[in-house]
PDB file of N, CA and C in Angstrom:
ATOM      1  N   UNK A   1      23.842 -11.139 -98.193  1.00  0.00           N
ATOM      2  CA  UNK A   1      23.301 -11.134 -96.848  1.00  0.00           C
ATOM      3  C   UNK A   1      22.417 -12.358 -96.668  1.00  0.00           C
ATOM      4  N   UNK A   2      23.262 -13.262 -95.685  1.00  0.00           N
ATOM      5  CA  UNK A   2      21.469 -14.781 -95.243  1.00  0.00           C
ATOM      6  C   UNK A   2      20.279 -14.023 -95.138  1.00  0.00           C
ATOM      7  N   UNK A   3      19.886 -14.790 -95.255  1.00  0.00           N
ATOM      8  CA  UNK A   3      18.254 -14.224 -94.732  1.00  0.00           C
ATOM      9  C   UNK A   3      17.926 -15.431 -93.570  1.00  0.00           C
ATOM     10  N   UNK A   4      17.894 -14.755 -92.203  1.00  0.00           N
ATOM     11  CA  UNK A   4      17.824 -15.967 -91.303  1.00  0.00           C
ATOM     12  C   UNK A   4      16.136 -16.330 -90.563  1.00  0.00           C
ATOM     13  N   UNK A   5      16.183 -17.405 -90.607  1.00  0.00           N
ATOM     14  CA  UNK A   5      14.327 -17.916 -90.039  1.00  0.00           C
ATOM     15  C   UNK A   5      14.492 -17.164 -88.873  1.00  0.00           C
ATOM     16  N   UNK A   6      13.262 -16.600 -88.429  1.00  0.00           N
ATOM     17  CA  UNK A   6      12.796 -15.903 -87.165  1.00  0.00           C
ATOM     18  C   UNK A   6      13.455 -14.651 -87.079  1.00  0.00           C
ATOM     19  N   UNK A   7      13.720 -14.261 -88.224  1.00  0.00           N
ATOM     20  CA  UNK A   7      14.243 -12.537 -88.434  1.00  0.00           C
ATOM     21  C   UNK A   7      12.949 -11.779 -88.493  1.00  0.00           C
ATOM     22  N   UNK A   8      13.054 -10.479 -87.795  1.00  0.00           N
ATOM     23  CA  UNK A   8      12.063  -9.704 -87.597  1.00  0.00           C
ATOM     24  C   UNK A   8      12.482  -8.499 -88.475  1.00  0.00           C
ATOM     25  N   UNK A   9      11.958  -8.433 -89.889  1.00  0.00           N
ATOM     26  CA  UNK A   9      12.120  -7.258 -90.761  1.00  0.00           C
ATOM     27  C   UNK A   9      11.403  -5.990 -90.991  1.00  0.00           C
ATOM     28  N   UNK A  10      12.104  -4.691 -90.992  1.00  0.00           N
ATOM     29  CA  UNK A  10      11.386  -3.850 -90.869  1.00  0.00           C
ATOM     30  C   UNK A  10      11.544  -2.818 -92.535  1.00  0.00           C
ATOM     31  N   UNK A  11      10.373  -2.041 -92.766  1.00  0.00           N
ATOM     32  CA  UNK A  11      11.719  -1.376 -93.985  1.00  0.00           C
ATOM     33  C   UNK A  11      12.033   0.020 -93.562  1.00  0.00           C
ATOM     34  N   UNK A  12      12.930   0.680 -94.278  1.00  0.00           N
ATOM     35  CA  UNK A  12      13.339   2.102 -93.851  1.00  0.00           C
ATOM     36  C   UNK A  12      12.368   2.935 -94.636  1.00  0.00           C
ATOM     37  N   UNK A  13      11.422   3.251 -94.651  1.00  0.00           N
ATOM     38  CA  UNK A  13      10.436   4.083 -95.182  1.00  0.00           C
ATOM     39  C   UNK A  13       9.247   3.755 -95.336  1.00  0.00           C
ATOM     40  N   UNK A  14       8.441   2.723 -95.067  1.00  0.00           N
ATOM     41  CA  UNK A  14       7.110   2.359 -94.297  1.00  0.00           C
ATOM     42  C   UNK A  14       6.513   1.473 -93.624  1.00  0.00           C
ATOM     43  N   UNK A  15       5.841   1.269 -93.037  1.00  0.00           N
ATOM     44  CA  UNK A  15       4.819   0.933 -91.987  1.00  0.00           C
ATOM     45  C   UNK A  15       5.541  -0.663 -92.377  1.00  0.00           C
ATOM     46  N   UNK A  16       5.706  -1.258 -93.594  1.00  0.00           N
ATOM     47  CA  UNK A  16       5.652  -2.494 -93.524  1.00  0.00           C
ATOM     48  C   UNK A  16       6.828  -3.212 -92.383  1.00  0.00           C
ATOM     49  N   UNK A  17       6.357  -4.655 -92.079  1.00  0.00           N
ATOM     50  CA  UNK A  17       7.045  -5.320 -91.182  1.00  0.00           C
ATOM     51  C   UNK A  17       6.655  -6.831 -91.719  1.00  0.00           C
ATOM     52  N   UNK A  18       7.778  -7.471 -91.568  1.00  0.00           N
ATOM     53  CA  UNK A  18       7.366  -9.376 -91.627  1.00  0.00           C
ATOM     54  C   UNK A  18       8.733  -9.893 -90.786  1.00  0.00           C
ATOM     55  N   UNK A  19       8.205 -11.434 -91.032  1.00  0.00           N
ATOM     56  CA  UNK A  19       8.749 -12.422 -90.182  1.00  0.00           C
ATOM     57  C   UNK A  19       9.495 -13.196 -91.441  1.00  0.00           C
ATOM     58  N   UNK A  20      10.550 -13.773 -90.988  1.00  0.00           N
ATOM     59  CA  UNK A  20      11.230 -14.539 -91.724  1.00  0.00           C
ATOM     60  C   UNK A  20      10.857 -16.125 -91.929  1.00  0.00           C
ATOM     61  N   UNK A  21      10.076 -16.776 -92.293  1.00  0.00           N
ATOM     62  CA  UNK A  21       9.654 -17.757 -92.127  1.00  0.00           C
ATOM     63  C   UNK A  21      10.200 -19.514 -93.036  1.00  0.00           C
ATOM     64  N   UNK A  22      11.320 -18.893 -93.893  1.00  0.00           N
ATOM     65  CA  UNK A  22      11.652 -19.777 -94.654  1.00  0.00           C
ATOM     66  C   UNK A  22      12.777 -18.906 -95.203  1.00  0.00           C
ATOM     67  N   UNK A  23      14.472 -18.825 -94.730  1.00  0.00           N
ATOM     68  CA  UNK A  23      15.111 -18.430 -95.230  1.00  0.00           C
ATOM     69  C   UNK A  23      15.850 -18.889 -95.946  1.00  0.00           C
ATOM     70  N   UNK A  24      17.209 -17.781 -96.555  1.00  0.00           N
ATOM     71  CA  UNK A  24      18.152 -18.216 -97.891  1.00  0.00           C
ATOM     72  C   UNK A  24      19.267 -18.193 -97.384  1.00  0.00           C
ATOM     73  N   UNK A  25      20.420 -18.608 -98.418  1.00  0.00           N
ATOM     74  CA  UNK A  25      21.642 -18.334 -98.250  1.00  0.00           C
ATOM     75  C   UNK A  25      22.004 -17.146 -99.187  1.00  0.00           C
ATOM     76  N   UNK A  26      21.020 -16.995-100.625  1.00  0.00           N
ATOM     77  CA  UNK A  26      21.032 -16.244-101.834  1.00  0.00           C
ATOM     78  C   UNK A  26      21.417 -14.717-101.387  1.00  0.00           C
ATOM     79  N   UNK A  27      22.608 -14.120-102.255  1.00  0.00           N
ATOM     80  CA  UNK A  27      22.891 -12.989-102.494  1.00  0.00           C
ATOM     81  C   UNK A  27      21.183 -11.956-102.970  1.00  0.00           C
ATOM     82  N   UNK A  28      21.401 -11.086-102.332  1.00  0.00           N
ATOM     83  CA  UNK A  28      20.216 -10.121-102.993  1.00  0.00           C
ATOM     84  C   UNK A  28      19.644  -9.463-101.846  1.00  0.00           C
ATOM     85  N   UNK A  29      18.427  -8.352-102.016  1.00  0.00           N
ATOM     86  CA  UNK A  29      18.147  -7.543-101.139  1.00  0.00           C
ATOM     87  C   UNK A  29      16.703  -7.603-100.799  1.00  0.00           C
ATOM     88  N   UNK A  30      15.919  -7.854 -99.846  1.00  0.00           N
ATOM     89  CA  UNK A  30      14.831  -7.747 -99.409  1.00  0.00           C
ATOM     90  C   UNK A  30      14.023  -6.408 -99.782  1.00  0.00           C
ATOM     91  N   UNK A  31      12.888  -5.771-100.438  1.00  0.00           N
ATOM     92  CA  UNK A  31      12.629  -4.758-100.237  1.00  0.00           C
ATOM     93  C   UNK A  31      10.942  -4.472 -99.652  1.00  0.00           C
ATOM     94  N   UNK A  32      10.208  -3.862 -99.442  1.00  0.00           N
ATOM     95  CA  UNK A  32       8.924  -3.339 -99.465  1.00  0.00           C
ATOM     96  C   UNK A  32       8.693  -2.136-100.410  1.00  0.00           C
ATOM     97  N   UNK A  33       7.947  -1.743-101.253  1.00  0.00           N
ATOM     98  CA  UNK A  33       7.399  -0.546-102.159  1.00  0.00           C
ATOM     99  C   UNK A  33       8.939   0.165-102.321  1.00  0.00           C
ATOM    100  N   UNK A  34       9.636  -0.616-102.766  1.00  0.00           N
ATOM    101  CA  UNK A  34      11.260  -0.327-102.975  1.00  0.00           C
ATOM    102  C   UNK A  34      11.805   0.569-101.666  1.00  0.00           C
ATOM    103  N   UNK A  35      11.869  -0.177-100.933  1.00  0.00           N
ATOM    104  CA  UNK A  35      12.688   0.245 -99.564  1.00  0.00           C
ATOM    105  C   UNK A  35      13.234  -0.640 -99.247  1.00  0.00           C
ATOM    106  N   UNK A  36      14.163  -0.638 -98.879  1.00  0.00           N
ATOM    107  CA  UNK A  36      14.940  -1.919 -97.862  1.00  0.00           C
ATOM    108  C   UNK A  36      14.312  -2.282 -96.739  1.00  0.00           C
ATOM    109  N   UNK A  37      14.140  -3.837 -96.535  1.00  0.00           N
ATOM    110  CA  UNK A  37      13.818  -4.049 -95.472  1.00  0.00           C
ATOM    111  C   UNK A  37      15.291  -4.834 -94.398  1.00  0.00           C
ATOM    112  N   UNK A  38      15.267  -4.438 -93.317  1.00  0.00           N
ATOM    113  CA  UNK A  38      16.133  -4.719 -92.527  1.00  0.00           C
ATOM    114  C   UNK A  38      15.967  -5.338 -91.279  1.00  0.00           C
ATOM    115  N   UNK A  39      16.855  -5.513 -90.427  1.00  0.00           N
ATOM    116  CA  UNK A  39      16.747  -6.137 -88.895  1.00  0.00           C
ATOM    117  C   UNK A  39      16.562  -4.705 -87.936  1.00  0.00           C
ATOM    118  N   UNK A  40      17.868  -3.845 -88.125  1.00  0.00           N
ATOM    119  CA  UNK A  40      17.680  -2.599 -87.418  1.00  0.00           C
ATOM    120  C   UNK A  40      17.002  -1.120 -87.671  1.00  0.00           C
ATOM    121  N   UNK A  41      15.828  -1.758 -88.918  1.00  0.00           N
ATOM    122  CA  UNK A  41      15.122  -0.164 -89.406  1.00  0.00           C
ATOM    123  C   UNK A  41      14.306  -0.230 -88.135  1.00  0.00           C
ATOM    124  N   UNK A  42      14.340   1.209 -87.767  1.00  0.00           N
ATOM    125  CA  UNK A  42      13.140   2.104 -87.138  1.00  0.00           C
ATOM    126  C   UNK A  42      11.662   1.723 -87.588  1.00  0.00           C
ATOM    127  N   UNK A  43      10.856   1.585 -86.627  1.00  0.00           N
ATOM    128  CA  UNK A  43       9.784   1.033 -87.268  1.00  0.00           C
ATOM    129  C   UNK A  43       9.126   2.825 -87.649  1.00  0.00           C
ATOM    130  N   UNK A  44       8.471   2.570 -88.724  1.00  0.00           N
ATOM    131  CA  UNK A  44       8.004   4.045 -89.356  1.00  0.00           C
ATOM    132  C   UNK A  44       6.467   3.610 -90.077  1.00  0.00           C
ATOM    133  N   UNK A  45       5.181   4.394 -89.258  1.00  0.00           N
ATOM    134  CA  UNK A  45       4.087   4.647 -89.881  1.00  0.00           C
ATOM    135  C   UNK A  45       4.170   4.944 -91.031  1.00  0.00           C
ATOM    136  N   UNK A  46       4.763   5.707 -91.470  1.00  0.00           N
ATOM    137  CA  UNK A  46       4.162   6.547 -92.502  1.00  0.00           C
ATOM    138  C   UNK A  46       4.355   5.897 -94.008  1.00  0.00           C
ATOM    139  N   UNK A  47       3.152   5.984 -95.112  1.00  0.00           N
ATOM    140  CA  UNK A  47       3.130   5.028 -96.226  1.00  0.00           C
ATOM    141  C   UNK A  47       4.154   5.745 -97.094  1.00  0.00           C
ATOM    142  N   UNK A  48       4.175   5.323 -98.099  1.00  0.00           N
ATOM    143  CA  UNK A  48       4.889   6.234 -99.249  1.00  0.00           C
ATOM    144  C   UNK A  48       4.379   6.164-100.426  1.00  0.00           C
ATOM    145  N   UNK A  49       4.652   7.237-100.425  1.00  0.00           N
ATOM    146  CA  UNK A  49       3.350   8.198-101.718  1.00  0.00           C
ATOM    147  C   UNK A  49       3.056   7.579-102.810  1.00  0.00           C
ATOM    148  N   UNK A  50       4.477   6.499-103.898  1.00  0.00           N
ATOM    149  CA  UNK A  50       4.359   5.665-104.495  1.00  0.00           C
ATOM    150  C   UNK A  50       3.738   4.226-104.207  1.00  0.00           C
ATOM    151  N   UNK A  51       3.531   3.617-103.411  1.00  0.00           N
ATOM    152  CA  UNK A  51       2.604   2.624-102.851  1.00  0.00           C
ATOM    153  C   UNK A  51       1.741   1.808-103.810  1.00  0.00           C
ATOM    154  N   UNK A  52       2.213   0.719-103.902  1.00  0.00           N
ATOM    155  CA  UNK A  52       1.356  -0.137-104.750  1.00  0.00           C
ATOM    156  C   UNK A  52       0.169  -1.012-104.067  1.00  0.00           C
ATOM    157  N   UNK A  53       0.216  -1.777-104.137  1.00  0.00           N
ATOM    158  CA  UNK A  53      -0.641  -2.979-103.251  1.00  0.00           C
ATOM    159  C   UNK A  53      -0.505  -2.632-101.847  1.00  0.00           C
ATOM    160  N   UNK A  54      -1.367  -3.033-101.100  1.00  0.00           N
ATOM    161  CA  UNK A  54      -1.258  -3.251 -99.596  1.00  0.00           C
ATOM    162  C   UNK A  54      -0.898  -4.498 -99.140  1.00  0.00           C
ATOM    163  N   UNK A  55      -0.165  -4.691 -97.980  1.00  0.00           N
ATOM    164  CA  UNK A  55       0.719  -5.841 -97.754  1.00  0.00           C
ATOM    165  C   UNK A  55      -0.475  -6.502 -96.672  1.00  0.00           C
ATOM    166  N   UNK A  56      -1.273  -7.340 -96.743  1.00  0.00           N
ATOM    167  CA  UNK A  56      -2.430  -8.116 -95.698  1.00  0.00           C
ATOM    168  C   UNK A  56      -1.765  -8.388 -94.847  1.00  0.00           C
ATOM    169  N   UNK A  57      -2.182  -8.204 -93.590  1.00  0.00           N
ATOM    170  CA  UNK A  57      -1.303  -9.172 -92.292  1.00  0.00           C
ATOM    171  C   UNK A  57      -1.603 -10.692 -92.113  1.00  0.00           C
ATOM    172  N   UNK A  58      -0.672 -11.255 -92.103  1.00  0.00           N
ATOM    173  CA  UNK A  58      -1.294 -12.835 -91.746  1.00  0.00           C
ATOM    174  C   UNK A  58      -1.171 -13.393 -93.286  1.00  0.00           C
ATOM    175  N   UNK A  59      -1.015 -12.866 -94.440  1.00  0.00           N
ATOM    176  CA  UNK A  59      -0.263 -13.411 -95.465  1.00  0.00           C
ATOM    177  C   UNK A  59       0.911 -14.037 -95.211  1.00  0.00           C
ATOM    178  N   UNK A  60       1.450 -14.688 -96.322  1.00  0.00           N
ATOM    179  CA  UNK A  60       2.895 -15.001 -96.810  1.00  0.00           C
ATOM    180  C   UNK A  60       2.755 -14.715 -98.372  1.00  0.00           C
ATOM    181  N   UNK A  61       4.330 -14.429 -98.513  1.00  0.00           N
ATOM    182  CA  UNK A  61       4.610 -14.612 -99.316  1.00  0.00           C
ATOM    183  C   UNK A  61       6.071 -14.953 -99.740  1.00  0.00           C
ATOM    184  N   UNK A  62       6.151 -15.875-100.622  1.00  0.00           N
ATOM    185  CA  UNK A  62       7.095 -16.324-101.438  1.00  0.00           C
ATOM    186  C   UNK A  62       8.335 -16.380-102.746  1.00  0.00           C
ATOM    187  N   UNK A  63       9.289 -16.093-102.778  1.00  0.00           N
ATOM    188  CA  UNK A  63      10.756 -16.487-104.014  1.00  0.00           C
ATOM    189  C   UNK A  63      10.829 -17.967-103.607  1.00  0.00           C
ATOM    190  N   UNK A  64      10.202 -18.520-105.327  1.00  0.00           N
ATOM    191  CA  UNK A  64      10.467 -19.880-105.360  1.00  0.00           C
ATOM    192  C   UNK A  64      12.079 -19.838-105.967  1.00  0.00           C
ATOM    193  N   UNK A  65      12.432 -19.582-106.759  1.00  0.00           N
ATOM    194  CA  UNK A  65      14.205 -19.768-106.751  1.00  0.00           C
ATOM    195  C   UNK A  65      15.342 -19.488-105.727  1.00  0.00           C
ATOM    196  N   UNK A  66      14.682 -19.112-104.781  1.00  0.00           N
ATOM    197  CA  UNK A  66      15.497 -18.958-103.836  1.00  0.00           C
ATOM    198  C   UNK A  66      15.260 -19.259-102.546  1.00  0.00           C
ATOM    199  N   UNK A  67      13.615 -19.784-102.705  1.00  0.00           N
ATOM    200  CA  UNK A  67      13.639 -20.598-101.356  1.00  0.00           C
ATOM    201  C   UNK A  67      12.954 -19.639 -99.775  1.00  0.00           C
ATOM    202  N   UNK A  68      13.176 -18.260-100.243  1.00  0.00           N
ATOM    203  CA  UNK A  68      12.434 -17.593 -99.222  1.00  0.00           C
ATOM    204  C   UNK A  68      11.194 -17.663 -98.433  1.00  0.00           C
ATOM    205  N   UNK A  69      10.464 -17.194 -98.068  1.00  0.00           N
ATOM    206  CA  UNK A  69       8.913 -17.223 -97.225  1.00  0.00           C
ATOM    207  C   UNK A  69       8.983 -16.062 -95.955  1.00  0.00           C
ATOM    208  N   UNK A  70       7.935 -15.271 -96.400  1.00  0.00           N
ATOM    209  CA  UNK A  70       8.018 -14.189 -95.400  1.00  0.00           C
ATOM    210  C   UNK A  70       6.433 -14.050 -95.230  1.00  0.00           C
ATOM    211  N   UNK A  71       6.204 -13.655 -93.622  1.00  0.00           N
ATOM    212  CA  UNK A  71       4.278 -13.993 -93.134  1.00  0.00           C
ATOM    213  C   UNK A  71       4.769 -12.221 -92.921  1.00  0.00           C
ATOM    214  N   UNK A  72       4.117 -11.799 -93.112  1.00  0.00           N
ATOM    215  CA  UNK A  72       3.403 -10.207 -92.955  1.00  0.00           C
ATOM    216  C   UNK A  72       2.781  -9.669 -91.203  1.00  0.00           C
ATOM    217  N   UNK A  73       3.647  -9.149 -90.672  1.00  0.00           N
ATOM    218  CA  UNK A  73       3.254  -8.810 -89.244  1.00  0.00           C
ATOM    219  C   UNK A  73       2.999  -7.164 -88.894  1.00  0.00           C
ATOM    220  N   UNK A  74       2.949  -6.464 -89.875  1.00  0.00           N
ATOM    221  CA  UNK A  74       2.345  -5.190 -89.945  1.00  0.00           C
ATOM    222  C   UNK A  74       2.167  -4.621 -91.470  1.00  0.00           C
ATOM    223  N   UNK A  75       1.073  -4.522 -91.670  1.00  0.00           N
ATOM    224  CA  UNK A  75       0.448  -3.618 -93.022  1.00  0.00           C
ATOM    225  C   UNK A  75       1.306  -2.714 -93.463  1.00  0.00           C
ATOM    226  N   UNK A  76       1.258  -2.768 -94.739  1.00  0.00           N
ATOM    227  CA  UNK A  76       2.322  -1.691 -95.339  1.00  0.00           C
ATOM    228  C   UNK A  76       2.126  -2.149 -96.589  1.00  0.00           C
ATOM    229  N   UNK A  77       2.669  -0.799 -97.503  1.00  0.00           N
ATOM    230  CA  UNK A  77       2.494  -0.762 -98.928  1.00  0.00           C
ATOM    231  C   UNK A  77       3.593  -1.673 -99.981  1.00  0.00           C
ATOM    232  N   UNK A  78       3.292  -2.301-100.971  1.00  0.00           N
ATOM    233  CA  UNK A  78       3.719  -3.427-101.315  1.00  0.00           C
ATOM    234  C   UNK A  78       4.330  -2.899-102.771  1.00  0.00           C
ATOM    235  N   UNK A  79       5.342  -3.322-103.694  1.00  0.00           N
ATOM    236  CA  UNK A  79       5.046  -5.166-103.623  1.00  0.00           C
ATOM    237  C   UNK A  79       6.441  -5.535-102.606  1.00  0.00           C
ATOM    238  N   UNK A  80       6.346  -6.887-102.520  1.00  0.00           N
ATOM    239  CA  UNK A  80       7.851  -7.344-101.612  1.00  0.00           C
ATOM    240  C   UNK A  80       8.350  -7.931-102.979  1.00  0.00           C
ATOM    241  N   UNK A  81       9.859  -7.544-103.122  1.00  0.00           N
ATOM    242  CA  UNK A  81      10.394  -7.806-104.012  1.00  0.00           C
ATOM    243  C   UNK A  81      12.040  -8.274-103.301  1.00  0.00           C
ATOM    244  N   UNK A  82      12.601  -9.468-103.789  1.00  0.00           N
ATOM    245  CA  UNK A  82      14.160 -10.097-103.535  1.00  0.00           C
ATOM    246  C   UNK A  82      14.828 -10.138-104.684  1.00  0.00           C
ATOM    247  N   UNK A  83      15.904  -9.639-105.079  1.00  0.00           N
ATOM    248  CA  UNK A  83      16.733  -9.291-105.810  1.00  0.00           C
ATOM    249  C   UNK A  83      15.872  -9.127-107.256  1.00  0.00           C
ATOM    250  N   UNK A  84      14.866  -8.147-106.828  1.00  0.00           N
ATOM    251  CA  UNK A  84      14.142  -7.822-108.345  1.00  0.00           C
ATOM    252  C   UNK A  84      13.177  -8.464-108.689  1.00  0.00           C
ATOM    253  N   UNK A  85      13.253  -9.461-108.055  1.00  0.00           N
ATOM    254  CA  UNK A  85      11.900 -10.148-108.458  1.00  0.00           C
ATOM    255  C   UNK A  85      10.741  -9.965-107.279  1.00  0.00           C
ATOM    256  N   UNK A  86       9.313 -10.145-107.705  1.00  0.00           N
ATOM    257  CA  UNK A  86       8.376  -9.883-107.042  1.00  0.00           C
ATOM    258  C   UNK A  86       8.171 -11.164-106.487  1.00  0.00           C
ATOM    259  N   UNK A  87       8.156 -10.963-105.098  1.00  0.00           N
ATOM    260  CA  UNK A  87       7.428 -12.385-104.322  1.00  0.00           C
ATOM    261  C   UNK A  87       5.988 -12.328-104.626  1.00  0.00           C
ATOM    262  N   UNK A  88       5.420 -14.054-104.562  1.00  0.00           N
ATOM    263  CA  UNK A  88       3.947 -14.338-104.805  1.00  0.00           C
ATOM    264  C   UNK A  88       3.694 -14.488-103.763  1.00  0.00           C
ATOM    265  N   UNK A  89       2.225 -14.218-103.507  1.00  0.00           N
ATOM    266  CA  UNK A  89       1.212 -14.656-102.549  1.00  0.00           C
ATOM    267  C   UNK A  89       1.448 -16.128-102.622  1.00  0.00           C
ATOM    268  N   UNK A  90       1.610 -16.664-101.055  1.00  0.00           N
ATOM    269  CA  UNK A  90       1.364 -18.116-100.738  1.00  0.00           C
ATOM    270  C   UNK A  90       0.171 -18.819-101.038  1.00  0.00           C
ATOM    271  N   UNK A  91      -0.668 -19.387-101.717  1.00  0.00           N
ATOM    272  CA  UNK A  91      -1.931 -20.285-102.083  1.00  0.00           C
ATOM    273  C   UNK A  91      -2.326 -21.069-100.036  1.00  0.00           C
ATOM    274  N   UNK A  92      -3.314 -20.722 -99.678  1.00  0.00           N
ATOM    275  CA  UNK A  92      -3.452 -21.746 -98.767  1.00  0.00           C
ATOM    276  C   UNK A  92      -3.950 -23.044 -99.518  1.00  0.00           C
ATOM    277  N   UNK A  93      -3.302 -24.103 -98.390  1.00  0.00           N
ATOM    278  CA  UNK A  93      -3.735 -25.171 -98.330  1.00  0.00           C
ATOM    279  C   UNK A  93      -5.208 -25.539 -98.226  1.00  0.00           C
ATOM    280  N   UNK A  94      -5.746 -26.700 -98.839  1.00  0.00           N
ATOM    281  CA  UNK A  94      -7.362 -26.556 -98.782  1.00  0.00           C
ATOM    282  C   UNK A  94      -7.148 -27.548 -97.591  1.00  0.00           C
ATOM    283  N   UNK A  95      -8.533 -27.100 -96.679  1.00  0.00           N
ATOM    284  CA  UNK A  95      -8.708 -28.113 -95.444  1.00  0.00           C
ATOM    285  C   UNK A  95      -9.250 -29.530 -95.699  1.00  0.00           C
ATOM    286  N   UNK A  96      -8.943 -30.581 -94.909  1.00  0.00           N
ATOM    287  CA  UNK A  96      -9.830 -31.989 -95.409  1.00  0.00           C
ATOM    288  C   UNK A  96     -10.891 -31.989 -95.356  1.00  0.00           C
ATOM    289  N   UNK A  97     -11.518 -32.776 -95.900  1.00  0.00           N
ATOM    290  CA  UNK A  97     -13.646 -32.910 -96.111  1.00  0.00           C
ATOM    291  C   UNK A  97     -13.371 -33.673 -95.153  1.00  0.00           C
ATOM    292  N   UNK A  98     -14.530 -33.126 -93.750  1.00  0.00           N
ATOM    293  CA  UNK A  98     -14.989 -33.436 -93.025  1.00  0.00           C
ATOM    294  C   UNK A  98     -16.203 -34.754 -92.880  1.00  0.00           C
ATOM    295  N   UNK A  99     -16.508 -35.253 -94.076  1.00  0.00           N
ATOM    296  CA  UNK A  99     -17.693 -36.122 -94.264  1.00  0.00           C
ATOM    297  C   UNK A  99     -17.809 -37.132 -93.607  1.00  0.00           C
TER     298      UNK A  99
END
């Protein structure tokens, strides 16, 4: 399945939601706290009981082998994982010295 820029992902079993911000061509599956995330899931409050991390809004995060980037547009229980592997938190950029 592509993963296409400006895809609006939801998963089928919690609250989480992101934006597609840097997509793939790579075979593999998007997930949240092992759920699928999709284009046509139902958006759904409710957390799930297994729940690891909390997903920050206004994050990204990243699969450097594959090139992904996804920004976080509703809270939800984590980790985000693409074909098994765990995406990292994006590092911000430091701002220039103003001096």
């Amino acid at each position: 399945m592509a993963i296409k820029v400006g895809s609006q992902l939801r998963s089928t079993a919690t609250s989480a939601q992101v934006v597609v911000v840097r997509g793939s061509d790579a075979d593999g599956v998007l997930k949240a706290a092992g759920a699928e995330l999709t284009v046509d899931a139902v958006s759904n409050s409710a957390a799930s009981a297994s729940a690891g991390e909390v997903l920050p809004v206004g994050k990204r995060y990243v699969d450097q082998p594959s090139g992904i980037e996804l920004l976080v547009i509703s809270a939800g229980p984590g980790p985000l994982t693409f074909d098994g592997r765990e995406l990292t938190l994006k590092e911000s950029k430091p701002l220039p010295a103003s001096d």
